[in-house]
Protein backbone atom coordinates (compact mmCIF):
# COMPACT_ATOMS: atom_id res chain seq x y z
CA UNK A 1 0.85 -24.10 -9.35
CA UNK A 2 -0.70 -26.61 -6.56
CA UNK A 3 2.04 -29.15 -7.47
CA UNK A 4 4.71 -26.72 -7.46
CA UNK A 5 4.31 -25.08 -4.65
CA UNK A 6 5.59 -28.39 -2.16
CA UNK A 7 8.54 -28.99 -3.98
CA UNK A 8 9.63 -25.60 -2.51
CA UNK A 9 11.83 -25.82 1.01
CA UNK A 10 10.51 -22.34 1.89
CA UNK A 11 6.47 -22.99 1.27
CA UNK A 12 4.26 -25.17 3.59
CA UNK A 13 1.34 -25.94 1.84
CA UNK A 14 -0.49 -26.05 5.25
CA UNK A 15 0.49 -22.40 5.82
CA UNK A 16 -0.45 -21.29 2.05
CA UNK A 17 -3.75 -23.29 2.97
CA UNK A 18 -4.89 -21.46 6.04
CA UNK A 19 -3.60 -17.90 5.12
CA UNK A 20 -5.75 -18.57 1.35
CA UNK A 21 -8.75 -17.12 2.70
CA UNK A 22 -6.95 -14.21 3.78
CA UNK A 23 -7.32 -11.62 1.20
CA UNK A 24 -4.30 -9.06 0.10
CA UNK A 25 -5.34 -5.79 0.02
CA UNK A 26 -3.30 -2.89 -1.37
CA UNK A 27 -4.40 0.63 1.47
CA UNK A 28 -4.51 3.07 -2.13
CA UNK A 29 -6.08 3.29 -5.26
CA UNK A 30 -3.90 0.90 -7.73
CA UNK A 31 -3.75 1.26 -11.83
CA UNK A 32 -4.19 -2.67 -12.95
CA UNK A 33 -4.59 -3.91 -16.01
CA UNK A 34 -8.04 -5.52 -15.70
CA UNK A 35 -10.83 -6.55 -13.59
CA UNK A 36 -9.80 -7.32 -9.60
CA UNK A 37 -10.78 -6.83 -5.77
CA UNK A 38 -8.85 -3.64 -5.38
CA UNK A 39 -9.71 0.04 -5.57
CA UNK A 40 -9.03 2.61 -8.66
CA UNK A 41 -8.40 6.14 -8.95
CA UNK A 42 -10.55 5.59 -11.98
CA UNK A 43 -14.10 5.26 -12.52
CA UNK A 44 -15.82 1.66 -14.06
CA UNK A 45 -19.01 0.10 -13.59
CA UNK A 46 -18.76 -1.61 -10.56
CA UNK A 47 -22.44 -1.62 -7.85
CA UNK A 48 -20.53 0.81 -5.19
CA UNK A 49 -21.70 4.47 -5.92
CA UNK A 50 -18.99 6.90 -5.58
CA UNK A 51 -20.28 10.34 -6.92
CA UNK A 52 -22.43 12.70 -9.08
CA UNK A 53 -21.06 14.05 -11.96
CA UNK A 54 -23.09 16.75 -14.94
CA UNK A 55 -23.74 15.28 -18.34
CA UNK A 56 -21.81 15.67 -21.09
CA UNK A 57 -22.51 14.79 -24.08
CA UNK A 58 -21.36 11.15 -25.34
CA UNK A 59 -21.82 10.24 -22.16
CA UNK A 60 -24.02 6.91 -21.47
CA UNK A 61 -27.50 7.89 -21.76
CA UNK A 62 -28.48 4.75 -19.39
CA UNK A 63 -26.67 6.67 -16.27
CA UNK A 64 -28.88 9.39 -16.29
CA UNK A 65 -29.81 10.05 -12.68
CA UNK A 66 -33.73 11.04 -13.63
CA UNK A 67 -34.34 11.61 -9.71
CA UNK A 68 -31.40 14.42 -9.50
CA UNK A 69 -32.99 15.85 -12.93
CA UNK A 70 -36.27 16.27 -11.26
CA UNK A 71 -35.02 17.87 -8.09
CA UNK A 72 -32.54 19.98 -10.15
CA UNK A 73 -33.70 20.59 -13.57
CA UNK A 74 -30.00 19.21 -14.38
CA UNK A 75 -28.71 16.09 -16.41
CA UNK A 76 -26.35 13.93 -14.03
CA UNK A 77 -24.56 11.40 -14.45
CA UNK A 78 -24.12 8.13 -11.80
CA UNK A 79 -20.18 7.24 -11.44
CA UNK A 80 -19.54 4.47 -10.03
CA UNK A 81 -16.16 3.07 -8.54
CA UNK A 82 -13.61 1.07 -10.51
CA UNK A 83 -12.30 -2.11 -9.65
CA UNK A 84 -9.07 -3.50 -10.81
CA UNK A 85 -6.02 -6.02 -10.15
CA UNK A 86 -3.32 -5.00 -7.54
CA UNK A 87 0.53 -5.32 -8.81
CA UNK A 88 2.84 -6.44 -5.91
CA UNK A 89 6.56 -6.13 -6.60
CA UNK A 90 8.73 -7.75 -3.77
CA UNK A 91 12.06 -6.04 -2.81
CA UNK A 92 14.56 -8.81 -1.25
CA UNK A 93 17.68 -7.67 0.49
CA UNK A 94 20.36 -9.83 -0.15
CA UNK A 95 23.13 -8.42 1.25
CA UNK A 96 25.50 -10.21 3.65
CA UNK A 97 23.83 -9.27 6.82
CA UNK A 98 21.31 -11.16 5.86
CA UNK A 99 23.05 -14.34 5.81
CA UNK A 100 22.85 -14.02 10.20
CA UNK A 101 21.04 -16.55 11.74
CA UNK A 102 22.09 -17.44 15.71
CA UNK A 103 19.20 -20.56 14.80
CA UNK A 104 18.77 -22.65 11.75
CA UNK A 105 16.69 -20.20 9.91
CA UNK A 106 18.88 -17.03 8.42
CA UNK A 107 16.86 -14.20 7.59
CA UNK A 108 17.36 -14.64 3.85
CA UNK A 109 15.50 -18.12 4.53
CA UNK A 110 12.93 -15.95 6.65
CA UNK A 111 12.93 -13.37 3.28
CA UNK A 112 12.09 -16.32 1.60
CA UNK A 113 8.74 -17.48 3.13
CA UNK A 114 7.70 -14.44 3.67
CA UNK A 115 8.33 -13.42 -0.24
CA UNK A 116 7.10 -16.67 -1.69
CA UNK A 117 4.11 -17.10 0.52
CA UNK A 118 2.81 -13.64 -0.66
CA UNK A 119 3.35 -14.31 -4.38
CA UNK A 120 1.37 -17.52 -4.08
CA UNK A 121 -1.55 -15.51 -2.45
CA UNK A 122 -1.42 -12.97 -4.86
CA UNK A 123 -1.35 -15.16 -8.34
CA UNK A 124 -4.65 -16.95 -6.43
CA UNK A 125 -6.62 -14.24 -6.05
CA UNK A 126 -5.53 -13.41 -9.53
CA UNK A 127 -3.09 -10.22 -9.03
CA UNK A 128 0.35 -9.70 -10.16
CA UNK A 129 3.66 -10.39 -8.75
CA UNK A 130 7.35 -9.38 -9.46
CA UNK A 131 10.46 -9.90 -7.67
CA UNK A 132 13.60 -7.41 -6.86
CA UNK A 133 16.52 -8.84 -5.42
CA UNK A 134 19.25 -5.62 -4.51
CA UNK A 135 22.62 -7.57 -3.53
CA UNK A 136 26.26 -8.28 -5.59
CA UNK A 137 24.33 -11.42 -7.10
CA UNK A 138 23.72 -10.94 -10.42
CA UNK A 139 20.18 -11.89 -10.86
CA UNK A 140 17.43 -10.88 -13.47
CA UNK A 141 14.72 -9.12 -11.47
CA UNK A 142 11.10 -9.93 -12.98
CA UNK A 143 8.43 -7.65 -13.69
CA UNK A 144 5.12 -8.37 -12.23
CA UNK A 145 3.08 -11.26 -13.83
CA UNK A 146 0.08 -12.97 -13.03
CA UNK A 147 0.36 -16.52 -14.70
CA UNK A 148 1.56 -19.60 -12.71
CA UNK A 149 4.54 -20.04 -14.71
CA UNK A 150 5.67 -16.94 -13.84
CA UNK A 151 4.89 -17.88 -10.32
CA UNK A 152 7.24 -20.60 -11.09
CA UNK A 153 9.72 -18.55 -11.98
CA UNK A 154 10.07 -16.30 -9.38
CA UNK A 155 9.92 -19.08 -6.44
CA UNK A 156 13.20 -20.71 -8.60
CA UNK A 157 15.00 -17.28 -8.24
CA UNK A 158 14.17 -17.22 -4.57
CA UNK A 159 15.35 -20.68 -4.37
CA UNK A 160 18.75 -19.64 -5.56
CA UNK A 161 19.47 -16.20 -4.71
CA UNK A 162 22.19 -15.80 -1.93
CA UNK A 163 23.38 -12.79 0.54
CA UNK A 164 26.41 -11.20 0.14
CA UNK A 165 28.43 -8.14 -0.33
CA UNK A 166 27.11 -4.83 0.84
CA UNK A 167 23.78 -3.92 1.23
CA UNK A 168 22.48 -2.38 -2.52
CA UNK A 169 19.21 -1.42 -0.79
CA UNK A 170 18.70 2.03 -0.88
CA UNK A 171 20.31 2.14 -4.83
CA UNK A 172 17.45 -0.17 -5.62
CA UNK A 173 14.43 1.41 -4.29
CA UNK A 174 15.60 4.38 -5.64
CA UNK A 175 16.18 2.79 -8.89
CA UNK A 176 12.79 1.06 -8.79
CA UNK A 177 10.21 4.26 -7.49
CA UNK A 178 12.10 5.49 -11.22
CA UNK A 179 11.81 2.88 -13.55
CA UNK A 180 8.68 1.51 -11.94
CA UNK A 181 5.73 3.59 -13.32
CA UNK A 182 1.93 2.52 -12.81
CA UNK A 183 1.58 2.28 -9.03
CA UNK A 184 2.13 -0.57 -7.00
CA UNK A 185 2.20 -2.77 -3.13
CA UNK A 186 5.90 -2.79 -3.22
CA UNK A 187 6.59 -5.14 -0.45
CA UNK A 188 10.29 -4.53 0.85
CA UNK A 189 12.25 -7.70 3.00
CA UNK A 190 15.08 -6.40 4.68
CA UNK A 191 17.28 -6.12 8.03
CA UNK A 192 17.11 -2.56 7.20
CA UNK A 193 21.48 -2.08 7.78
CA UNK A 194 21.52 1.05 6.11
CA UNK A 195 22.17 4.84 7.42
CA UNK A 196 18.24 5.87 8.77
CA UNK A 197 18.31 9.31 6.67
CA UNK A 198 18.81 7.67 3.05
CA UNK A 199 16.12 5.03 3.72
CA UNK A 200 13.53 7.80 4.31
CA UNK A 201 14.88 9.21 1.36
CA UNK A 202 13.88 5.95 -0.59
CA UNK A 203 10.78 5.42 1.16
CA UNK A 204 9.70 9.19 0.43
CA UNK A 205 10.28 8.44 -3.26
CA UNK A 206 8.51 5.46 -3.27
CA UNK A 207 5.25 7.20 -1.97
CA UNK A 208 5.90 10.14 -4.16
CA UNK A 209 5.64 7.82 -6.90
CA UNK A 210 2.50 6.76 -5.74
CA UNK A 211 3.40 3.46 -4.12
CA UNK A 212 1.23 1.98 -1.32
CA UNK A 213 5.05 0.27 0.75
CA UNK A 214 4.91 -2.20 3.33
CA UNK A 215 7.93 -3.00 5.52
CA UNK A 216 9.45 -6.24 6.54
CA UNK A 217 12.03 -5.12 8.81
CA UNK A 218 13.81 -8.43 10.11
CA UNK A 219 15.92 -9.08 13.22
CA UNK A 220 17.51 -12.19 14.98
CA UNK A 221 16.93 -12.13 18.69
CA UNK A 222 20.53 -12.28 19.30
CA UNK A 223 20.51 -8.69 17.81
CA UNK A 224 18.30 -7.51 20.51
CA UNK A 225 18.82 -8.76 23.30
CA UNK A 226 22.42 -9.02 22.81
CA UNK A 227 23.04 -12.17 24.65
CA UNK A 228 26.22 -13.49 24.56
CA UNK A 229 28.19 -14.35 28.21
CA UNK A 230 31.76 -14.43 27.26
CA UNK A 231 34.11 -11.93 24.84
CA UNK A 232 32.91 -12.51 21.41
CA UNK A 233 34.44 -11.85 17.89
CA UNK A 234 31.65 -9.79 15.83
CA UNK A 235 32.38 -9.82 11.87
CA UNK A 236 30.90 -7.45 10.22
CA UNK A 237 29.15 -9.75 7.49
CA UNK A 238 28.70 -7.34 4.46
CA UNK A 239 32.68 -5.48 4.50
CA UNK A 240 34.62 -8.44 6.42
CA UNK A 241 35.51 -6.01 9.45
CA UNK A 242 35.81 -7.90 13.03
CA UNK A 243 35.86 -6.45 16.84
CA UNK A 244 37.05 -8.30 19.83
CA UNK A 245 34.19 -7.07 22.20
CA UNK A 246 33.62 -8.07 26.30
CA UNK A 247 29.62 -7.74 25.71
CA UNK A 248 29.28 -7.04 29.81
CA UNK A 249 31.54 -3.83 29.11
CA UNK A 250 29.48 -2.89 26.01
CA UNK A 251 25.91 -3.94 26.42
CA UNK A 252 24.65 -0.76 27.79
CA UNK A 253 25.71 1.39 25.00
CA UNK A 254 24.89 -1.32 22.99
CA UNK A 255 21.19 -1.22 24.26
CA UNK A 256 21.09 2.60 23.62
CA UNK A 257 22.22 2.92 20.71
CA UNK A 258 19.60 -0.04 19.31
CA UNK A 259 16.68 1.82 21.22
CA UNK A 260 17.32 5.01 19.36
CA UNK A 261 17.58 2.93 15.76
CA UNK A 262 14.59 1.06 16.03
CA UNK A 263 12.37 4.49 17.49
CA UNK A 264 14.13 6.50 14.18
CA UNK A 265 12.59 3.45 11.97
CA UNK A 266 9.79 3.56 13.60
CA UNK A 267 9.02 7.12 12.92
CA UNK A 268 10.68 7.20 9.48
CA UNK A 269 7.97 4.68 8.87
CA UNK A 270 5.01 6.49 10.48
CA UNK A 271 6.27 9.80 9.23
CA UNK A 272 6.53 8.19 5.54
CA UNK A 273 3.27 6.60 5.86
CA UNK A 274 4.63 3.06 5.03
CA UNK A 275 2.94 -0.20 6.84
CA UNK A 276 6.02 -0.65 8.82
CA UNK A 277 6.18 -4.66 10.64
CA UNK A 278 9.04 -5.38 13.06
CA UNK A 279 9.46 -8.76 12.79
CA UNK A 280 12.20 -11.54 14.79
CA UNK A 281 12.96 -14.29 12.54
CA UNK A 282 12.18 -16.32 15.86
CA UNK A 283 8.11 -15.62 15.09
CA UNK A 284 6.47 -17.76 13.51
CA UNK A 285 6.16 -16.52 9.90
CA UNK A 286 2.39 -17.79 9.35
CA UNK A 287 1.27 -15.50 12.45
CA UNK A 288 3.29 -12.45 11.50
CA UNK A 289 1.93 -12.42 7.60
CA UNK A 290 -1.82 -13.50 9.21
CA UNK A 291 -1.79 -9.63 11.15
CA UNK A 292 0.12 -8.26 8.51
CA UNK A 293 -2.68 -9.74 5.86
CA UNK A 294 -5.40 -8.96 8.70
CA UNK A 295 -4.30 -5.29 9.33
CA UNK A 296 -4.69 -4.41 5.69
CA UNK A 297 -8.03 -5.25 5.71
CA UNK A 298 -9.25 -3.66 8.22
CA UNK A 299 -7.23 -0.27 6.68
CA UNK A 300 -8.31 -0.88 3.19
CA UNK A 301 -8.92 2.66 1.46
CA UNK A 302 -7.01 4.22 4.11
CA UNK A 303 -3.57 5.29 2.88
């Protein structure tokens, strides 16, 4: 996985280095499949008491509580709290809006580090990872896995995957909070072009299904501040459509209508209780997933 990991244009081992000692935490109670660093809604045998409970019988003998049967003439039982292995499934928008880039970087190629620098730090501290691409490409989406070769696997589809078409987004988490049972971080990458009332549609499913959702919502810095000096040709990048626009004449409306997006996300997110992260594709990527990484752990157990 070590050796792997540099032959990838989108991972800088240097970056995977520092963030490695940042753990990822999931904010609710995931269903793994064994043994991890995250909470369960189940009870194990971990040292982190979580609750009394009365005997029954085939119950442990060895987790009597004597003490509480002196004080109450009672048999209890100690339960302690269960700790298991998080799944993270990554949703990638690859639609053709996300193919802009007024720099070098496109935010597919953001998508990218952002995606394959949190698979890498989940197969290290031995969780599960999947991958869902929702764009015209016609690409197998992978189930989480925990094995290096799968983390293999999943850095080769990022390496290939391409945006275009229209955006498939809110079909896909849809399609995923149904076919997607045991809970999960679902992790979605996206510019978010999509009409603000069906994506807290999606999002509401996704925590109905018991999902703990974080939000990558990704901008160029061209989209808002809207700086361009002279009339401009804008083509719409997902349906082909182009306007001949004077930005001085339009700016202002421009502006407004932006401000009143971004504060609908905004509460869609809050309102939906998703870990929402507004991110320029101008940041450095290292710095935005070291607060994002950062801010889960200080909210662990909180969602």
């Amino acid at each position: 996985m070590l050796g792997d990991r540099g032959n990838r244009r989108f991972l800088d081992p240097d970056a995977l280095s520092r963030l490695a000692s940042m753990p990822l935490f999931a904010r609710r109670a995931m269903v793994g499949g064994v043994s991890g660093m995250h909470a369960s809604p189940h009870r194990g045998a971990s040292v982190e008491f979580a609750e009394y409970r009365r005997y029954l019988p085939g119950d442990d003998l060895r987790r009597l509580d004597w003490r509480a049967f002196g004080r109450t003439d009672r048999f209890y039982v100690k339960e302690f709290e269960a700790d298991t292995n998080l799944r993270l499934c990554l949703v990638v928008d690859t639609s053709g809006s996300m193919n802009f880039g007024s720099t070098d970087v496109t935010k597919l190629e953001y998508a990218r580090r952002l995606a394959g620098t949190l698979a890498y730090l989940a197969v290290q501290q031995g969780d599960a990872v999947g991958l869902t691409t929702t764009g015209h490409q016609s690409v197998p989406n992978l189930p989480p896995r925990r094995t290096p070769s799968h983390l293999r696997g999943l850095n080769d589809l990022l390496e290939v995957v391409e945006a275009k078409g229209e955006t498939l987004l809110i079909d896909g988490l849809h399609e995923f909070a149904e076919t997607v049972a045991q809970r999960a971080l679902v992790v979605v990458i996206s510019d978010l072009f999509v009409e603000t009332d069906s994506l807290r549609g999606a999002l509401d499913h996704l925590r109905f299904r018991k999902h703990d959702v974080a939000l990558f919502h990704l901008l160029d810095e061209k989209e808002l501040d809207f700086d361009f000096s002279r009339p401009t040709r804008f083509v719409d990048m997902e349906g082909d459509e182009a306007v001949f626009a004077d930005p001085s004449e339009v700016i202002d409306r421009y502006q407004q209508v932006l401000q009143s997006y971004l504060e609908n996300i905004r509460k869609i997110s809050l309102e939906s209780a998703v870990d929402y992260q507004r991110v320029s594709i101008s940041d450095d990527y290292e710095a935005v997933l070291f607060r994002f990484l950062a801010g889960r752990a200080m909210g662990r157990g909180s969602g």
